[in-house]
C-alpha atoms as a PDB file:
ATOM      1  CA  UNK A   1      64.202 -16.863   5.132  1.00  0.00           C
ATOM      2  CA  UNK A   2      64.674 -17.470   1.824  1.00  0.00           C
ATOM      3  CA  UNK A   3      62.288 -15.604  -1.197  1.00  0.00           C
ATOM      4  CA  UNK A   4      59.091 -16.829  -2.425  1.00  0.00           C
ATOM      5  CA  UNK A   5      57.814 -16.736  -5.486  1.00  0.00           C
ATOM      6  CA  UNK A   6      54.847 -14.517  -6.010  1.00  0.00           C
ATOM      7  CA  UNK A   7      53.156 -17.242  -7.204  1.00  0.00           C
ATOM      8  CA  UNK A   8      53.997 -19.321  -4.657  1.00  0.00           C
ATOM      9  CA  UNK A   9      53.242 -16.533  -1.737  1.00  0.00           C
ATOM     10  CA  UNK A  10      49.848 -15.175  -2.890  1.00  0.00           C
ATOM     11  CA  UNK A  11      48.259 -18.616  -3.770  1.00  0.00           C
ATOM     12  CA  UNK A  12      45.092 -19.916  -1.899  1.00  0.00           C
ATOM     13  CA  UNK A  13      45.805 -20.190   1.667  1.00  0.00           C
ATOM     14  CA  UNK A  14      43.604 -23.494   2.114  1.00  0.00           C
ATOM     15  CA  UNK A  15      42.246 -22.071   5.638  1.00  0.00           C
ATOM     16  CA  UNK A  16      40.344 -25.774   5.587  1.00  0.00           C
ATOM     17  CA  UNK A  17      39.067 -27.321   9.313  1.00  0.00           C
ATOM     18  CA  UNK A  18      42.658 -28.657   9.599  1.00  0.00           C
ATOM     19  CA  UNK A  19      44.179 -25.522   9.478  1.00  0.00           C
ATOM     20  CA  UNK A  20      42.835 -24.455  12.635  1.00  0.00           C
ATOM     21  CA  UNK A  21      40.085 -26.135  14.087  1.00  0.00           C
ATOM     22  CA  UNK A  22      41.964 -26.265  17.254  1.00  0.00           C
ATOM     23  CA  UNK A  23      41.213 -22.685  17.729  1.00  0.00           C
ATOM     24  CA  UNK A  24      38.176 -22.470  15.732  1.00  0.00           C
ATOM     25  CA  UNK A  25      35.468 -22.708  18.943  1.00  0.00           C
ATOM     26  CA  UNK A  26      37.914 -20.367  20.905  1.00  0.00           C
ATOM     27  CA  UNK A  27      36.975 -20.645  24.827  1.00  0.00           C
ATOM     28  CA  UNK A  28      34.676 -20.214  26.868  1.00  0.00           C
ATOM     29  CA  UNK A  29      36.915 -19.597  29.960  1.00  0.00           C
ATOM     30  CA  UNK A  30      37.395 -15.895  31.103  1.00  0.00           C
ATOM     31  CA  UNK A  31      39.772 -14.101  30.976  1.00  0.00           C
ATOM     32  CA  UNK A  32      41.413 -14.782  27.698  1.00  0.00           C
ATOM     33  CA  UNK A  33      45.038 -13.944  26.891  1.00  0.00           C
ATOM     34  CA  UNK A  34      47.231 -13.941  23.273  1.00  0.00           C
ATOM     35  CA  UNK A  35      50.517 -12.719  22.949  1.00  0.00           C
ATOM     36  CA  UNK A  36      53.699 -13.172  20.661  1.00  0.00           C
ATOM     37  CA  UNK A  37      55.899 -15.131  21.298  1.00  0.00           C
ATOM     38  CA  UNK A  38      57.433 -17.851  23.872  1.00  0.00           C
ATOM     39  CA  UNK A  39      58.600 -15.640  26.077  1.00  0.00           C
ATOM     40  CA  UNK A  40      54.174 -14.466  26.158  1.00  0.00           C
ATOM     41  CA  UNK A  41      53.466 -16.923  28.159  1.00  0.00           C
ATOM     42  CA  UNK A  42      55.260 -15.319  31.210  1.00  0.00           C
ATOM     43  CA  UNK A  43      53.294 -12.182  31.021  1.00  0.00           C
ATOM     44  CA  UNK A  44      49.956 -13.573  30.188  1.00  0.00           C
ATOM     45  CA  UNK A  45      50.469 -15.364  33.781  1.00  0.00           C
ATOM     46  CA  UNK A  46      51.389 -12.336  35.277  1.00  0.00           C
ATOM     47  CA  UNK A  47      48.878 -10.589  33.933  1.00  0.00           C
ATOM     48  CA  UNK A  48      46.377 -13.289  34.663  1.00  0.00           C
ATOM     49  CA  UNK A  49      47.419 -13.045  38.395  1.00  0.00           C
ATOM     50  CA  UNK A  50      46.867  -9.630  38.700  1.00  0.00           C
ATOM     51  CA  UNK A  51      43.366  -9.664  37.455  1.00  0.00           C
ATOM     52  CA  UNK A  52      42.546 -12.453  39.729  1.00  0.00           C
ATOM     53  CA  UNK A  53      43.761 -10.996  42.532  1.00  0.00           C
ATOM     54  CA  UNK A  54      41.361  -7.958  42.226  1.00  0.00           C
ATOM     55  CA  UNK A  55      43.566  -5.756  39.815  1.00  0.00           C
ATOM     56  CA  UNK A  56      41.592  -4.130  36.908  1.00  0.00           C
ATOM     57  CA  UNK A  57      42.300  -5.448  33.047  1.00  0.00           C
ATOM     58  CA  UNK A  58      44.909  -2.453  32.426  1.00  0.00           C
ATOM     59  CA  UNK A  59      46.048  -3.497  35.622  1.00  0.00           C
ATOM     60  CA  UNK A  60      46.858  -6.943  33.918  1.00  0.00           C
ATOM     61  CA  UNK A  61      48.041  -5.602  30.881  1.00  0.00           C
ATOM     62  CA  UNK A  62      50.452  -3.049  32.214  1.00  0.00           C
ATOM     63  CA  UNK A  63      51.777  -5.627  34.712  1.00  0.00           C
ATOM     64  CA  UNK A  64      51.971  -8.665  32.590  1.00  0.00           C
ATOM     65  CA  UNK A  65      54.262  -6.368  29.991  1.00  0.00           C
ATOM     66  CA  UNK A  66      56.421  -4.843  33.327  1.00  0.00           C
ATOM     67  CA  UNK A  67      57.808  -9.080  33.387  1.00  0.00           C
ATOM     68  CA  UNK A  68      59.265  -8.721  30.186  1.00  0.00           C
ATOM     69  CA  UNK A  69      60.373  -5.614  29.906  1.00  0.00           C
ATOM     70  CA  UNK A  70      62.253  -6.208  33.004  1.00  0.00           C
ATOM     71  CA  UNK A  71      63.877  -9.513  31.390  1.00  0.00           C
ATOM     72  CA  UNK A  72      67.220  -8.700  30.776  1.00  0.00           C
ATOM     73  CA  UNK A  73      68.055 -11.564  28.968  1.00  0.00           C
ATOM     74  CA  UNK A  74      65.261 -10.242  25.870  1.00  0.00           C
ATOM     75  CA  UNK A  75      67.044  -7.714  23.847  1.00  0.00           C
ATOM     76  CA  UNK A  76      64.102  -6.897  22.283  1.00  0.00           C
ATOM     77  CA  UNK A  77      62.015  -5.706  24.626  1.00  0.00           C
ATOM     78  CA  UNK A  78      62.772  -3.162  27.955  1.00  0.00           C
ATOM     79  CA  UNK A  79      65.573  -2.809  29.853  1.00  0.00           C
ATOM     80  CA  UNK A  80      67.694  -5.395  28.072  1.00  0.00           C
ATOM     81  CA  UNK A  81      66.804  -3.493  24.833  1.00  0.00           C
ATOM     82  CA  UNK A  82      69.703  -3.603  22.098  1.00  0.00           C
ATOM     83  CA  UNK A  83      70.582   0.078  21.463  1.00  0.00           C
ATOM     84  CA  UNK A  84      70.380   2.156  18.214  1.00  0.00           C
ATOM     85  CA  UNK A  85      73.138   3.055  16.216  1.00  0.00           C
ATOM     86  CA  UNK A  86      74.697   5.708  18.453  1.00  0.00           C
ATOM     87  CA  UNK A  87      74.552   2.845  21.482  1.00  0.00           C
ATOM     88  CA  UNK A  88      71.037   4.315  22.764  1.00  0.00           C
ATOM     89  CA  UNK A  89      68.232   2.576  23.443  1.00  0.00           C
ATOM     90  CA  UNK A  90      65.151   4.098  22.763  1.00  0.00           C
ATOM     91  CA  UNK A  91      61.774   2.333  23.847  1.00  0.00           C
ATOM     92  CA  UNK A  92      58.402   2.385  22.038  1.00  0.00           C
ATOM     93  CA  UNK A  93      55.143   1.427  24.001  1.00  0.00           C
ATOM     94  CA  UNK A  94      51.280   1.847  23.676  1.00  0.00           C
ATOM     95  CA  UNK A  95      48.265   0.581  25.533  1.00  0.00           C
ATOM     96  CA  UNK A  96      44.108   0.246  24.166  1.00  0.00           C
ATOM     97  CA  UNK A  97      41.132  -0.254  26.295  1.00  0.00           C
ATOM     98  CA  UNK A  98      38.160  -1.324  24.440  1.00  0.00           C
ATOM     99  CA  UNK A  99      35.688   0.726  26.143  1.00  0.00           C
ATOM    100  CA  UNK A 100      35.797   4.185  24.911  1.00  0.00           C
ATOM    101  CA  UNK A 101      37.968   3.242  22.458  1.00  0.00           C
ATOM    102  CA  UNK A 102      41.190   4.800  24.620  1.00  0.00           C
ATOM    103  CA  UNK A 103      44.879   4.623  23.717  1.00  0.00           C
ATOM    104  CA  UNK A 104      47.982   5.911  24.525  1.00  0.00           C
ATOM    105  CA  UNK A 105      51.734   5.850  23.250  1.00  0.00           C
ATOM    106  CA  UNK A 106      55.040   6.610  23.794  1.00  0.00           C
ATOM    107  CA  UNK A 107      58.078   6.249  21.260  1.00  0.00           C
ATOM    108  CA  UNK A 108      61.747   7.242  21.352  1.00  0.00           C
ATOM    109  CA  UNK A 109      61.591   6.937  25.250  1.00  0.00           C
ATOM    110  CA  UNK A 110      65.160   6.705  26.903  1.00  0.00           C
ATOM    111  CA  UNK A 111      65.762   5.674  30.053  1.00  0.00           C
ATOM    112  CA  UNK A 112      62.282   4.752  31.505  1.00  0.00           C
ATOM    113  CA  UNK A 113      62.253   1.218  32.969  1.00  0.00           C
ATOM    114  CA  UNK A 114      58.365   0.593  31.831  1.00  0.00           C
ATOM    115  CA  UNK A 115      57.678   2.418  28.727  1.00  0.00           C
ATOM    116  CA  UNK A 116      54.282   0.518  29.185  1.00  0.00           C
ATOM    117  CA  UNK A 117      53.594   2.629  31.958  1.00  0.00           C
ATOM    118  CA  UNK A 118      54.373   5.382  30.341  1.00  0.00           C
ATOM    119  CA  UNK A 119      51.640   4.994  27.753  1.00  0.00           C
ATOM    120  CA  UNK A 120      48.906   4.231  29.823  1.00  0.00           C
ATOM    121  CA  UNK A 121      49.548   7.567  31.568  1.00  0.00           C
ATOM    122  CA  UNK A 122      49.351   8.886  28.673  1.00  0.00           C
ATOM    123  CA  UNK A 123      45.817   7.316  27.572  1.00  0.00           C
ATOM    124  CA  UNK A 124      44.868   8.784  31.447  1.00  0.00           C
ATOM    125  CA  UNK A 125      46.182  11.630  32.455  1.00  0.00           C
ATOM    126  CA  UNK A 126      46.684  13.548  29.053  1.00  0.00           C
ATOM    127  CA  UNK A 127      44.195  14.412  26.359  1.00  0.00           C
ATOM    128  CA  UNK A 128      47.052  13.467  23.553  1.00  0.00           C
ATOM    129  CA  UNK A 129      47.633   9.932  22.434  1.00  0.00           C
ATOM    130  CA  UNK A 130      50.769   9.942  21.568  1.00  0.00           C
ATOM    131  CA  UNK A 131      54.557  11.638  23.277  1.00  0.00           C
ATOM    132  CA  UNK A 132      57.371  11.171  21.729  1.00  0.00           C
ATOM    133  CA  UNK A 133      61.862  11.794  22.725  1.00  0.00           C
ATOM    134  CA  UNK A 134      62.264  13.617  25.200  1.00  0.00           C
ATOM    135  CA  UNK A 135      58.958  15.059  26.018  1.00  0.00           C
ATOM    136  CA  UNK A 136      57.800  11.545  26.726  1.00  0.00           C
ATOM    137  CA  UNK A 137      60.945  11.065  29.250  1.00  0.00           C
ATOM    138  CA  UNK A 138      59.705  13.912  30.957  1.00  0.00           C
ATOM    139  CA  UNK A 139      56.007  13.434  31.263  1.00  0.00           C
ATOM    140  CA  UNK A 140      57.257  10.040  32.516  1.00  0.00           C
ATOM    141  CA  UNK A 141      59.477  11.058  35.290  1.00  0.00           C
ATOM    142  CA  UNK A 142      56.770  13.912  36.103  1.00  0.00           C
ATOM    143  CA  UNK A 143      54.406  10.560  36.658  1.00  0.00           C
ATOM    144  CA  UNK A 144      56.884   9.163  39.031  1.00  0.00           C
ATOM    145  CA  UNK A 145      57.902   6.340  37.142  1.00  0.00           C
ATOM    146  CA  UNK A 146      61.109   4.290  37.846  1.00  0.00           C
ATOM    147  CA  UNK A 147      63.881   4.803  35.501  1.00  0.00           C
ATOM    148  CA  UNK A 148      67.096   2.492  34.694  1.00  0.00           C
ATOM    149  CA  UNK A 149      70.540   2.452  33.165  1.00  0.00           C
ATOM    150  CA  UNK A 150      70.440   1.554  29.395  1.00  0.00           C
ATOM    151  CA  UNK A 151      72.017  -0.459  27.701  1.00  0.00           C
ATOM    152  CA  UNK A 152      73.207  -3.419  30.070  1.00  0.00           C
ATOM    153  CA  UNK A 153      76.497  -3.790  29.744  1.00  0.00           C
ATOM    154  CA  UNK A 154      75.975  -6.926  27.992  1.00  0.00           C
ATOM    155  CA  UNK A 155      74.227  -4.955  25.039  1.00  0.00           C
ATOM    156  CA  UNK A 156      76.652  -2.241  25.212  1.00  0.00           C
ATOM    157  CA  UNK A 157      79.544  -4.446  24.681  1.00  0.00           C
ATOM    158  CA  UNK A 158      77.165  -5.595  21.873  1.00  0.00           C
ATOM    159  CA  UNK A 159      77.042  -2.644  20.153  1.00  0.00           C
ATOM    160  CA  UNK A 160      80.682  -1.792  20.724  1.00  0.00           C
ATOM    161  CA  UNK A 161      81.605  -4.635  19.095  1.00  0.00           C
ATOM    162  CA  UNK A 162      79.185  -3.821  16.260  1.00  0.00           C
ATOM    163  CA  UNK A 163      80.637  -0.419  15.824  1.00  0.00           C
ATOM    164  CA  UNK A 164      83.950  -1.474  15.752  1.00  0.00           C
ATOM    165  CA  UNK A 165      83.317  -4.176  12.591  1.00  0.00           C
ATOM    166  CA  UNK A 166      81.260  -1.113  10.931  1.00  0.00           C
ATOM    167  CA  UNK A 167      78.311  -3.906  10.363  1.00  0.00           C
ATOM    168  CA  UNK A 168      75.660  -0.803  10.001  1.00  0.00           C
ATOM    169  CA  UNK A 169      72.863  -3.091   7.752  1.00  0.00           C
ATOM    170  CA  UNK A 170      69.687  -2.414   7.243  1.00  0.00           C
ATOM    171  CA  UNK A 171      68.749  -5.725   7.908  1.00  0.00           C
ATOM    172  CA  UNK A 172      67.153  -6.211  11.899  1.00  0.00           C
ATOM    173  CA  UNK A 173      69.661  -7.637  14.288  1.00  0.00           C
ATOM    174  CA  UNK A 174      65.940  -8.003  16.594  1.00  0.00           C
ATOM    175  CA  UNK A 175      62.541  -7.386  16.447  1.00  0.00           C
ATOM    176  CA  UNK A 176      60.740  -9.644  19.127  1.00  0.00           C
ATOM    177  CA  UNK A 177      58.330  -7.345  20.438  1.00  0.00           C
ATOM    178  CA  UNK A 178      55.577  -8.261  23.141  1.00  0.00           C
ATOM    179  CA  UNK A 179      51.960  -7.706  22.300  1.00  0.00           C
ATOM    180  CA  UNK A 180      49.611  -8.813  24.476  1.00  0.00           C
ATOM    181  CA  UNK A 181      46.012  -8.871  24.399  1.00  0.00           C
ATOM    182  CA  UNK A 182      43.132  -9.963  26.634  1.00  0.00           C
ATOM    183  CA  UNK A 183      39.422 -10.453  26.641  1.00  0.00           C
ATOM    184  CA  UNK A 184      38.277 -10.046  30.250  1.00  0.00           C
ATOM    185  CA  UNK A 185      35.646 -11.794  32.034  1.00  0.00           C
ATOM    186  CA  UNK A 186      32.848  -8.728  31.500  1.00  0.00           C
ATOM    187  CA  UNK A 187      33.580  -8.869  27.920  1.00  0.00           C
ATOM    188  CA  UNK A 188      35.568  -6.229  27.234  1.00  0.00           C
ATOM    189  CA  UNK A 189      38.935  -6.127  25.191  1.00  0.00           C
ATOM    190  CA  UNK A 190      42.397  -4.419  25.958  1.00  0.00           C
ATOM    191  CA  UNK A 191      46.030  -4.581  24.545  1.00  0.00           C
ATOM    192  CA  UNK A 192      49.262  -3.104  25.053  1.00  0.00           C
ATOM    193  CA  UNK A 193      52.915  -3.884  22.805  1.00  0.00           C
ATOM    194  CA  UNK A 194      55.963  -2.995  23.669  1.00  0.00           C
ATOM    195  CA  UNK A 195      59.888  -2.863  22.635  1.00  0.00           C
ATOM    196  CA  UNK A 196      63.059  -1.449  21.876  1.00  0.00           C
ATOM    197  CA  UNK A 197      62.840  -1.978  18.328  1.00  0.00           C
ATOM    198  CA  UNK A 198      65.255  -3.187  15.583  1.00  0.00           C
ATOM    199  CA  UNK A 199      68.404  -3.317  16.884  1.00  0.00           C
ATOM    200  CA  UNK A 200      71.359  -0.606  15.695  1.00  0.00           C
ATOM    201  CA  UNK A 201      68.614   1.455  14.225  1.00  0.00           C
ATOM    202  CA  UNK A 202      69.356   5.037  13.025  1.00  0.00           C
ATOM    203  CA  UNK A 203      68.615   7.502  16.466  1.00  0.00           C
ATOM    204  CA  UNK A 204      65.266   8.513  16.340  1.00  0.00           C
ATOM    205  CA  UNK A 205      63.609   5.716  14.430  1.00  0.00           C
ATOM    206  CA  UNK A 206      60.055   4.240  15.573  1.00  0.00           C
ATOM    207  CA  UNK A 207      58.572   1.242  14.121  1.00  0.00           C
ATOM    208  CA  UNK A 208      54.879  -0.122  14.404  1.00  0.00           C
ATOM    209  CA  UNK A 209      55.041  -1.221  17.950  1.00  0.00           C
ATOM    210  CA  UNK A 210      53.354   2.494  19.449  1.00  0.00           C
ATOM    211  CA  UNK A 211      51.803   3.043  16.351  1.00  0.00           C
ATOM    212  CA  UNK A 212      47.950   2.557  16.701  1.00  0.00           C
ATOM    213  CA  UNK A 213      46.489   0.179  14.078  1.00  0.00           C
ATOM    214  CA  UNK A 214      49.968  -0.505  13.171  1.00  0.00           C
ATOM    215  CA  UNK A 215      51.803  -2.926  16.334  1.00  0.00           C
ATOM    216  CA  UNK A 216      48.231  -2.818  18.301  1.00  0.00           C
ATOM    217  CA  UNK A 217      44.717  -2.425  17.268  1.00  0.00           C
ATOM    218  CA  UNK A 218      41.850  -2.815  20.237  1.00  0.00           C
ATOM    219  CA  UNK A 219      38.106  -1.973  18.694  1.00  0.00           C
ATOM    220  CA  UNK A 220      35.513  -3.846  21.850  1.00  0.00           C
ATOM    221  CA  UNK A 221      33.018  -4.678  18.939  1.00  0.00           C
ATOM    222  CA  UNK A 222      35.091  -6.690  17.245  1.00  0.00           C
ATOM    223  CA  UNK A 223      38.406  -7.915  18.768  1.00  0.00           C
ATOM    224  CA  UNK A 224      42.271  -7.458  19.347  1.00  0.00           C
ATOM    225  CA  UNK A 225      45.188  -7.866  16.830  1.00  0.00           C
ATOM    226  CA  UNK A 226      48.684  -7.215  17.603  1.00  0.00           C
ATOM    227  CA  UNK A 227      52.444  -7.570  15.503  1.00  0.00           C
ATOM    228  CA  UNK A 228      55.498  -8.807  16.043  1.00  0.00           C
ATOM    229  CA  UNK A 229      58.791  -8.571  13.554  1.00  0.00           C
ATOM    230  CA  UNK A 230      59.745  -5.930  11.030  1.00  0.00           C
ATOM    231  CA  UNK A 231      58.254  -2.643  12.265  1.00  0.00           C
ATOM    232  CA  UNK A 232      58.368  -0.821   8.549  1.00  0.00           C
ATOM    233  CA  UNK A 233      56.801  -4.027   6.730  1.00  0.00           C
ATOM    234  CA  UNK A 234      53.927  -3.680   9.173  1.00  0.00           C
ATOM    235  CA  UNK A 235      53.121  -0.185   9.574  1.00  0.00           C
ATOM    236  CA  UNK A 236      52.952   1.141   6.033  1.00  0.00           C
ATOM    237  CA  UNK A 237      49.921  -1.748   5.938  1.00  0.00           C
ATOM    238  CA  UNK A 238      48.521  -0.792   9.527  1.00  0.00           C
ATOM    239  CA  UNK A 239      48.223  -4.381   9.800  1.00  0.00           C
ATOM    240  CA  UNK A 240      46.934  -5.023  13.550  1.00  0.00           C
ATOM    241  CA  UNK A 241      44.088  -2.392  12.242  1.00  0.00           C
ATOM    242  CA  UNK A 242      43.641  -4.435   8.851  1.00  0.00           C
ATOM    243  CA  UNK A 243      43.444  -7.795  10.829  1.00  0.00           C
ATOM    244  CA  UNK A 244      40.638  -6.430  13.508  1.00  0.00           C
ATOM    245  CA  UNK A 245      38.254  -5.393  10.053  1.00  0.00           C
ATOM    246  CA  UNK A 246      38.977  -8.807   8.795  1.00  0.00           C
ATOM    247  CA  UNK A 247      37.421 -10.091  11.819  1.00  0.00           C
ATOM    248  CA  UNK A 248      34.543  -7.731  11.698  1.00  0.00           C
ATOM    249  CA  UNK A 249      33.934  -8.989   7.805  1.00  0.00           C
ATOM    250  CA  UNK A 250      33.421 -12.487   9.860  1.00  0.00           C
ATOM    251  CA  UNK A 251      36.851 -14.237   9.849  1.00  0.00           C
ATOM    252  CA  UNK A 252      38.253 -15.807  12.396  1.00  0.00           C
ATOM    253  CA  UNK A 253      41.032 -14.125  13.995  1.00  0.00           C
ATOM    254  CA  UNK A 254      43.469 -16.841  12.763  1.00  0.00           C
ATOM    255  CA  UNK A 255      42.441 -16.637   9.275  1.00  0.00           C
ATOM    256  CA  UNK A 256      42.329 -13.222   9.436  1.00  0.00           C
ATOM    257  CA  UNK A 257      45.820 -12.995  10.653  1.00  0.00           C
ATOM    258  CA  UNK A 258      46.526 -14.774   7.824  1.00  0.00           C
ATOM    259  CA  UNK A 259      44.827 -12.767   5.118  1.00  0.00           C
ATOM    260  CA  UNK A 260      46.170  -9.693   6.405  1.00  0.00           C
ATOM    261  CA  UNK A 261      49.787 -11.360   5.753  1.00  0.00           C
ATOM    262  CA  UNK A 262      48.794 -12.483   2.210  1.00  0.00           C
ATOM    263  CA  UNK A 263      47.517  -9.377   1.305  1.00  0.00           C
ATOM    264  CA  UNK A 264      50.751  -7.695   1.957  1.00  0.00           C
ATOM    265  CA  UNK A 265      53.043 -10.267   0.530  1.00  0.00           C
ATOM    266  CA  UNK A 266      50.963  -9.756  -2.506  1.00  0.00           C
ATOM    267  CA  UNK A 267      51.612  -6.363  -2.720  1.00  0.00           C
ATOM    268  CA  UNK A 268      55.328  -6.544  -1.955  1.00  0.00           C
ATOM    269  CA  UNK A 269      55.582  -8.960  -4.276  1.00  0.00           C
ATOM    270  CA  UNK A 270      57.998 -11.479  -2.107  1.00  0.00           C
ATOM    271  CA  UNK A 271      57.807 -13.234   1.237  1.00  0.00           C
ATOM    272  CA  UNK A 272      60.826 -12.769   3.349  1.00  0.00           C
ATOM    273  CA  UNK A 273      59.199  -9.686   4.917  1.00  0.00           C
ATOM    274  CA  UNK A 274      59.041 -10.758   8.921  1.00  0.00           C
ATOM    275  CA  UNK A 275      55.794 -10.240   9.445  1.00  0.00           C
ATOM    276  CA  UNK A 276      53.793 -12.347  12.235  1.00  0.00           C
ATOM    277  CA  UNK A 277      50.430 -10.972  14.285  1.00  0.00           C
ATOM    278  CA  UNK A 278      48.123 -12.413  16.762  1.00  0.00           C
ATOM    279  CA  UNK A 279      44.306 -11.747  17.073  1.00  0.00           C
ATOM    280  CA  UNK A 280      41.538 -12.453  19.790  1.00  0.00           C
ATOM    281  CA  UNK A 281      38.414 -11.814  19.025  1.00  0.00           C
ATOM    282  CA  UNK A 282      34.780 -11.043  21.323  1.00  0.00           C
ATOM    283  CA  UNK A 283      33.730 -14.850  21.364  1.00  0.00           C
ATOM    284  CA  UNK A 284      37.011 -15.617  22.715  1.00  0.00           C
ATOM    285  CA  UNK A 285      38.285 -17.156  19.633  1.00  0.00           C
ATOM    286  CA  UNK A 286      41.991 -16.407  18.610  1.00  0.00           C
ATOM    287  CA  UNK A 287      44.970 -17.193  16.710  1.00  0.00           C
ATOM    288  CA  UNK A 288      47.359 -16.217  14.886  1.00  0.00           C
ATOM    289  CA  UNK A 289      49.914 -16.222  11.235  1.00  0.00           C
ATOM    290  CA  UNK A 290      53.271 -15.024  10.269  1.00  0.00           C
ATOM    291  CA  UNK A 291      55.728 -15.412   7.402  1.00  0.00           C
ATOM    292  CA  UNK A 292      58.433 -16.490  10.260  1.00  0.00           C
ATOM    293  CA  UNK A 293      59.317 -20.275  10.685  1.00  0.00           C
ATOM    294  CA  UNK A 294      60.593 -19.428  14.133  1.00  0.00           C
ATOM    295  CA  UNK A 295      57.215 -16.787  15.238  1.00  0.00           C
ATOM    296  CA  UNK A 296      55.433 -18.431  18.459  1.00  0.00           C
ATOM    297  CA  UNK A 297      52.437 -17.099  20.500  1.00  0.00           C
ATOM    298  CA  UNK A 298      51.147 -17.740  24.000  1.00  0.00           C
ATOM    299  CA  UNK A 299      48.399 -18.437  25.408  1.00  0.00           C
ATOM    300  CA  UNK A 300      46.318 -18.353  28.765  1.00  0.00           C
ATOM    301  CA  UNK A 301      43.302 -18.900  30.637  1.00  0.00           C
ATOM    302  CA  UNK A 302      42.267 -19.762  34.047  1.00  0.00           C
ATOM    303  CA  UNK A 303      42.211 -23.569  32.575  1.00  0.00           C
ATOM    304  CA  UNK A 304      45.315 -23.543  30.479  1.00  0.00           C
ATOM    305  CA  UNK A 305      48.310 -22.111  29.523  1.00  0.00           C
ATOM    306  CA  UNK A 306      51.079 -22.530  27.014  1.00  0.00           C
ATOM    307  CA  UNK A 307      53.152 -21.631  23.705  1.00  0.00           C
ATOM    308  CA  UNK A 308      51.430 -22.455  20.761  1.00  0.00           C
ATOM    309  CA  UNK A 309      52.443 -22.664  16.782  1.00  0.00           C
ATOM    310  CA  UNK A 310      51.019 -20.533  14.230  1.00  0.00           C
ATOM    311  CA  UNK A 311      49.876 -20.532  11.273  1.00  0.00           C
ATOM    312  CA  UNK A 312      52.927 -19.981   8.619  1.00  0.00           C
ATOM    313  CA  UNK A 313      51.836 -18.107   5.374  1.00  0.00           C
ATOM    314  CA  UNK A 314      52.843 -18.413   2.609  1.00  0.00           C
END
């Protein structure tokens, strides 16, 4: 994306009727589920599904995420995860349920096929919130959970490829992580992100995806907020965390997706930072704002479901 002007970047976002009236009642239909992302829509269905056929809201959250992690064709999220620098791939997770205000989190995980899972049994069975390396592996196979070979030999042949050119930038090679949020039908919020990070990253890194009020942010008074895109732009802002007190101020979530990205393109002072998030909020109002032309979100209901664009700031 090409640089902004500061001026340009922090100006008045003109958050006017047209902006996004289209999500400005929310709905009234139950449950209610946001993600990033095109690829959203799948789990949202799945996790829609699972609810409706008797499974509890972590239920649906869990599950919905176990479609794409499994989609070996996203190398951003899962099994199909592009590897770090040393041709590992190392998977971050974590999972909120509004009531009680519970959470839990795994980063650095190798080798687990659902590092979704992993989290939750984390929030569950654990009185920590958050395991990272190789303790998480453990605790994960100790839980009985599946495990698979990683990279693909798609991504490996990626990253051999990569090695051999010496391209070791700084710059993402991908960052399309899947946060997914719901509202269920009693009213209460959950939300669980999920990926394997920027690709060729140095061993051991961990973005904003398990970080809590960083990738995901679940308060049940308020709402849901989750991120997508460049991990270190949105954790040293705890943006999904900044967007959910937005929407306790009174915004809605759309807008204050959007404020949340203003506020830190103001402080960095440009606006090619990556930087795209989703909200939902009690009423079942939602929406969401990014700096990326390309940034998509999904969502479903019992009455609808589909990809949706956001709202582009600056």
């Amino acid at each position: 994306m090409a640089q902004t002007t500061l001026a340009a970047a922090t100006g008045s976002l003109a958050l006017s009727k047209a902006a996004w009236s289209a999500e400005d009642a929310g709905t009234k239909a139950r449950p209610v589920l946001v993600s990033t992302w095109g690829f959203g829509q799948q789990a949202n269905e799945a996790a829609l599904k699972v609810m409706q056929q008797g499974g509890s809201t972590l239920d649906g959250v869990e599950q919905g995420i176990w479609v794409t992690e499994a989609d070996l064709s996203n190398s951003s999220v899962g099994i199909g995860g592009t590897p770090n620098a040393a041709g590992v791939v190392q998977l971050d997770a974590c999972i909120m349920w509004g009531p009680g205000h519970q959470a839990g989190s795994v980063a650095a995980i190798e080798g687990i096929a659902h590092p979704i899972s992993a989290a939750r049994r984390v929030m569950e069975k654990t009185m920590h919130v958050m395991l990272v390396g190789e303790g998480a592996r453990l605790f994960a196979l100790e839980q009985g959970l599946a495990t698979a070979q990683m990279p693909t030999e798609e991504r490996r042949q990626a990253w051999v490829k990569w090695q051999a050119e010496q391209q070791a930038k700084k710059k993402a090679q991908g960052h399309d992580t899947i946060a997914l949020l719901v509202l269920d039908a009693e009213g209460h919020l959950a939300g669980g992100c999920s990926t394997s990070g920027r690709g060729y990253k140095l061993p051991g890194r961990v973005g904003d995806s398990p970080i809590i009020g960083s990738g995901l942010y679940v308060d049940e008074e308020v709402g849901a907020a989750g991120a997508t895109g460049s991990g270190e732009n949105v954790m040293r802002y705890c943006g999904s965390f900044m967007a959910v007190e937005y929407m306790r101020q009174g915004l809605h979530p759309q807008e204050a997706c959007a404020e949340v990205v203003k506020r830190i393109v103001k402080s960095e002072g440009r606006a090619d930072l990556s930087i795209n998030f989703v909200a939902l909020d009690r009423q079942g109002r939602y929406g969401a704002a990014g700096t990326d032309e390309g940034f998509r979100y999904s969502l479903t209901t019992p009455e609808e479901s589909g990809v949706r664009v956001p709202l582009r700031v600056p």
